[in-house]
N, C-alpha and C. Protein backbone atom coordinates (compact mmCIF):
# COMPACT_ATOMS: atom_id res chain seq x y z
N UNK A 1 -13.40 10.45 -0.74
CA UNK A 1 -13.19 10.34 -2.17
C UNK A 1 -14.04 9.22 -2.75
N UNK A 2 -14.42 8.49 -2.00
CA UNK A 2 -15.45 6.96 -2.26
C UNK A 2 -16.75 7.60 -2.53
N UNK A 3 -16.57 8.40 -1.43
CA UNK A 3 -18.45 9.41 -1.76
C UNK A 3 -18.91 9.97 -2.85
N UNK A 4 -17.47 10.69 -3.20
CA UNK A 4 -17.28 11.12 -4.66
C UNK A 4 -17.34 10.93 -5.94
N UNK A 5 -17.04 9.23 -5.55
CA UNK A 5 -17.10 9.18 -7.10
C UNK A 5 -15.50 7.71 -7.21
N UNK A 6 -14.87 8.03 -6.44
CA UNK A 6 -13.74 7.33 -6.58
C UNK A 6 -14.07 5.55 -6.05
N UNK A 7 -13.07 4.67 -7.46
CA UNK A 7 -13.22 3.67 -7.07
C UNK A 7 -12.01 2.86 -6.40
N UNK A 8 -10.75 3.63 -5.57
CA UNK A 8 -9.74 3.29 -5.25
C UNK A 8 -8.99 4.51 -4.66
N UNK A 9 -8.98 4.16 -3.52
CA UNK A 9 -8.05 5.29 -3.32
C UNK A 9 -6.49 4.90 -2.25
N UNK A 10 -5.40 5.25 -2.65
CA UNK A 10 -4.29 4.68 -2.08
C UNK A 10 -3.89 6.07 -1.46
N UNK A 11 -2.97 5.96 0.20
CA UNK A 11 -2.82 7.17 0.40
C UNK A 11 -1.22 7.06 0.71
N UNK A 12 -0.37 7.93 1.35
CA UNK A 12 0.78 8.24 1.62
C UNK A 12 1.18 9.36 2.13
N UNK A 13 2.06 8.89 3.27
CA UNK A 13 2.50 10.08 3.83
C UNK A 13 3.54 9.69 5.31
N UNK A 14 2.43 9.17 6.40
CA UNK A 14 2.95 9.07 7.29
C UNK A 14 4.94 7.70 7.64
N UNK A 15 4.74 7.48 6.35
CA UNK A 15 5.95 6.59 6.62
C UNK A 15 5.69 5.26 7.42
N UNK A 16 4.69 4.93 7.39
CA UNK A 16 4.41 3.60 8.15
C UNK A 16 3.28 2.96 7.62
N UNK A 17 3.23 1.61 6.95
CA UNK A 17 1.51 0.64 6.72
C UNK A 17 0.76 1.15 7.71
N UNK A 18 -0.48 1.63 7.36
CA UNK A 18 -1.68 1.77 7.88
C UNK A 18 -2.62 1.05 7.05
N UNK A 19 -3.88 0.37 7.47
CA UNK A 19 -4.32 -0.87 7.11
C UNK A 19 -5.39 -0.44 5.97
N UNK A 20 -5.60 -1.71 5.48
CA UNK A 20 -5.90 -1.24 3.83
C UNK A 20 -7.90 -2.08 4.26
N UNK A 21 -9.09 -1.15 3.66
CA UNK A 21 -10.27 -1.83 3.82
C UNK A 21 -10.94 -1.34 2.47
N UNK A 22 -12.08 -2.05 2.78
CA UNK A 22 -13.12 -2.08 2.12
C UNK A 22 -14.22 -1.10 2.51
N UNK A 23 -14.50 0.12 1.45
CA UNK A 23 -15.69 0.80 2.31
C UNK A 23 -16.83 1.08 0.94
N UNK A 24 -17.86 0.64 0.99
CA UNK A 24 -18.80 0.88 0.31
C UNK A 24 -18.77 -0.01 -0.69
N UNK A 25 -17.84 -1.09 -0.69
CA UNK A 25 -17.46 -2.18 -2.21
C UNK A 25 -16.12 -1.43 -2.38
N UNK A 26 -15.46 -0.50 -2.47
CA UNK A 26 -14.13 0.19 -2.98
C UNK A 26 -12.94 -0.31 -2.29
N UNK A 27 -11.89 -0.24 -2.50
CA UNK A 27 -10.72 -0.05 -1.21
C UNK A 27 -9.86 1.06 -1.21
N UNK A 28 -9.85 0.97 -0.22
CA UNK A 28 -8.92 2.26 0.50
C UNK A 28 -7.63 2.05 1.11
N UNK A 29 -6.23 2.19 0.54
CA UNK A 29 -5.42 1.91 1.01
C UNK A 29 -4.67 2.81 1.55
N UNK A 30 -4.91 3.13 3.07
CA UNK A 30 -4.08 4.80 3.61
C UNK A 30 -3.12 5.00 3.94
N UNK A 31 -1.89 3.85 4.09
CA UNK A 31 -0.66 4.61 4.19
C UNK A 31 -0.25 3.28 3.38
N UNK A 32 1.11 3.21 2.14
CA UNK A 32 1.81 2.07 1.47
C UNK A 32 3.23 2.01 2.82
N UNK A 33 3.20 3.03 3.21
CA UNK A 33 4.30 2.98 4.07
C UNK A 33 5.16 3.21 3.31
N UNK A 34 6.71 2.86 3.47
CA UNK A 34 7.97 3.39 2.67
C UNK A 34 8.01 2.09 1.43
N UNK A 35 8.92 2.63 0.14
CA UNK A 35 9.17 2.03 -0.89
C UNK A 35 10.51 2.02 -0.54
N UNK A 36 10.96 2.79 -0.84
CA UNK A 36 12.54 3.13 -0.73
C UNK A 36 12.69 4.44 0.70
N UNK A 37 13.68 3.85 1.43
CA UNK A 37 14.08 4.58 2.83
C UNK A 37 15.06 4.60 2.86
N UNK A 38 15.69 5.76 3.23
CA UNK A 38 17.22 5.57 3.86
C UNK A 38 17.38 5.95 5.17
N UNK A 39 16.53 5.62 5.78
CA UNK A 39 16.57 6.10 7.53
C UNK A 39 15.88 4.57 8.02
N UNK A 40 17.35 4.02 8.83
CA UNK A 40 16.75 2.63 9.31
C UNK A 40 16.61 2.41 10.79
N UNK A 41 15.88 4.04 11.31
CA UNK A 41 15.59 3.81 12.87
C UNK A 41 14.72 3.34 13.05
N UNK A 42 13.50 2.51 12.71
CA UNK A 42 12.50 1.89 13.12
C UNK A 42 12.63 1.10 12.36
N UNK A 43 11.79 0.06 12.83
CA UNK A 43 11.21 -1.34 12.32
C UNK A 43 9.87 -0.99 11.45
N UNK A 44 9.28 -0.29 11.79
CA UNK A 44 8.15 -0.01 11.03
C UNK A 44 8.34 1.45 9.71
N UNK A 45 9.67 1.76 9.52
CA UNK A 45 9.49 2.84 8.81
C UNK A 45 10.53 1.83 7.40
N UNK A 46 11.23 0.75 7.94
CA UNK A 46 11.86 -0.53 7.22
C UNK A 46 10.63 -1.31 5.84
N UNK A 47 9.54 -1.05 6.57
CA UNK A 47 7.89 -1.62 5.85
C UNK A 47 7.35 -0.76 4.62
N UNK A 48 7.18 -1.68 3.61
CA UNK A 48 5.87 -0.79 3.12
C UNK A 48 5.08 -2.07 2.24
N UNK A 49 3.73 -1.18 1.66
CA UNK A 49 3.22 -2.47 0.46
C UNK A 49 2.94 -1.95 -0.68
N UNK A 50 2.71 -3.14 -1.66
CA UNK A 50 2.98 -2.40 -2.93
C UNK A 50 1.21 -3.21 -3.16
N UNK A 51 0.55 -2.80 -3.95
CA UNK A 51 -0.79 -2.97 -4.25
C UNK A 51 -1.02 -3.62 -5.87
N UNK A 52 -1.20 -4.49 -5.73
CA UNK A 52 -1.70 -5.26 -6.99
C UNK A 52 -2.94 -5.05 -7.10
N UNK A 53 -3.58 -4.37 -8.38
CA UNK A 53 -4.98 -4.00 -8.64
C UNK A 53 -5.19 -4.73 -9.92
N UNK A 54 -6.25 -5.61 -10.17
CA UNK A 54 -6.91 -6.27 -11.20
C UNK A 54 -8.05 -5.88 -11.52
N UNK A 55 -8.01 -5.52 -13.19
CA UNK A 55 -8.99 -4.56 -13.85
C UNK A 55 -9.63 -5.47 -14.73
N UNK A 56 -11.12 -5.64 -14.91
CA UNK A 56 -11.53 -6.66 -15.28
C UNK A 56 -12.92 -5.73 -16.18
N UNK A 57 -12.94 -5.51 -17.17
CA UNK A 57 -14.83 -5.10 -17.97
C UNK A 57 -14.58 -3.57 -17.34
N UNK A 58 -13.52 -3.46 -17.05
CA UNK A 58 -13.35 -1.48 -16.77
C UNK A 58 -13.78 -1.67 -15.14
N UNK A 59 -13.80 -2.36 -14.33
CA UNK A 59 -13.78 -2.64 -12.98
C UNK A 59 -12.65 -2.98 -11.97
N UNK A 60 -12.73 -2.55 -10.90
CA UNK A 60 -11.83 -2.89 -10.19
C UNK A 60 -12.32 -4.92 -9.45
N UNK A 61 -11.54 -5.45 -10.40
CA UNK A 61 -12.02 -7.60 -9.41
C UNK A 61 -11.45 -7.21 -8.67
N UNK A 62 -10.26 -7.31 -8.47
CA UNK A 62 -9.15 -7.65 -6.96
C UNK A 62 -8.39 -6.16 -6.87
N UNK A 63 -8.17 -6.01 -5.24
CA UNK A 63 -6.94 -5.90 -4.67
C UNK A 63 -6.20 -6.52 -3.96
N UNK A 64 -4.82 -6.80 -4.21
CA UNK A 64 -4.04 -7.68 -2.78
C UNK A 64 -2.79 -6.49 -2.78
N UNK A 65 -2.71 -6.81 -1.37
CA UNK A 65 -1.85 -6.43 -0.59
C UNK A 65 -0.31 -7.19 -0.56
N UNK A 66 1.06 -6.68 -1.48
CA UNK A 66 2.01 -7.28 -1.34
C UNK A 66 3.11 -6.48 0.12
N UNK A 67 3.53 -6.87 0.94
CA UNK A 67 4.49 -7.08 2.21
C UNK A 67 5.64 -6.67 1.08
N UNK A 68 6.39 -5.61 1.79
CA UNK A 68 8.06 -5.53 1.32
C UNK A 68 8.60 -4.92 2.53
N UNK A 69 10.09 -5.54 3.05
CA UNK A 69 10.85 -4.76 3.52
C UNK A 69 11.99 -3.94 2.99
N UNK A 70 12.60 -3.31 3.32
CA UNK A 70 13.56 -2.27 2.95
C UNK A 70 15.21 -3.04 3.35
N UNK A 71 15.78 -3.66 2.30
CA UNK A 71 16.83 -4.17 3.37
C UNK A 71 17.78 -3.05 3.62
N UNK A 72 19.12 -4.01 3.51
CA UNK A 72 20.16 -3.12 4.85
C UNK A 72 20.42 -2.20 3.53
N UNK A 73 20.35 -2.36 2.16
CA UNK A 73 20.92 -1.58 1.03
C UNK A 73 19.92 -0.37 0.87
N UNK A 74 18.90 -0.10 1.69
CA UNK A 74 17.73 0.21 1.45
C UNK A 74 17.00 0.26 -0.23
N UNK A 75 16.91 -1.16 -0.12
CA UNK A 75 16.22 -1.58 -1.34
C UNK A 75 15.30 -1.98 -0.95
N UNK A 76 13.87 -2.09 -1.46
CA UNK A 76 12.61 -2.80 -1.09
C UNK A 76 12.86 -4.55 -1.63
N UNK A 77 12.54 -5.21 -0.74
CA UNK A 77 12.10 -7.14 -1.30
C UNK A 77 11.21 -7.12 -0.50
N UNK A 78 10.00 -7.63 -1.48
CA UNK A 78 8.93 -9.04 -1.10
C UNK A 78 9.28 -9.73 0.35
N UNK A 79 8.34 -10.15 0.86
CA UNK A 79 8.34 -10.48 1.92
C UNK A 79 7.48 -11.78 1.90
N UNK A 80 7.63 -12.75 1.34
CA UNK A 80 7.14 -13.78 1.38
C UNK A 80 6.43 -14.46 2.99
């Protein structure tokens, strides 16, 4: 989608963070992992991130990567 034309692309699916890069100047973020879960058999399906994007002159300046877990309420918090 970078080849294409796209200047961001976030993906979802597998239920787990998969790691977020840089390809061509763009980023690519391929799995956020879970927001909200109600299945608390793994430690890694407990995870997800939420993506702060800063738009600057119609450009993408920043992405960061925010950490959340899912607590026991399955609510997402920050993960400082």
């Amino acid at each position: 989608m970078i080849d294409a034309g796209a200047d961001l692309v976030i993906g979802h699916h597998p239920h787990v963070v998969q790691e977020v890069e840089q390809y061509k100047g763009k980023f690519i973020a391929y799995s956020l992992g879970n927001f909200v879960f109600d299945q608390n058999f793994s430690e890694e399906t407990n995870k997800g991130l939420m993506i702060k994007v800063v738009i600057g002159d119609k450009n993408i300046v920043q992405v960061d990567s925010i950490n959340i877990k899912i607590n026991k309420s399955f609510q997402p918090e920050i993960v400082n």
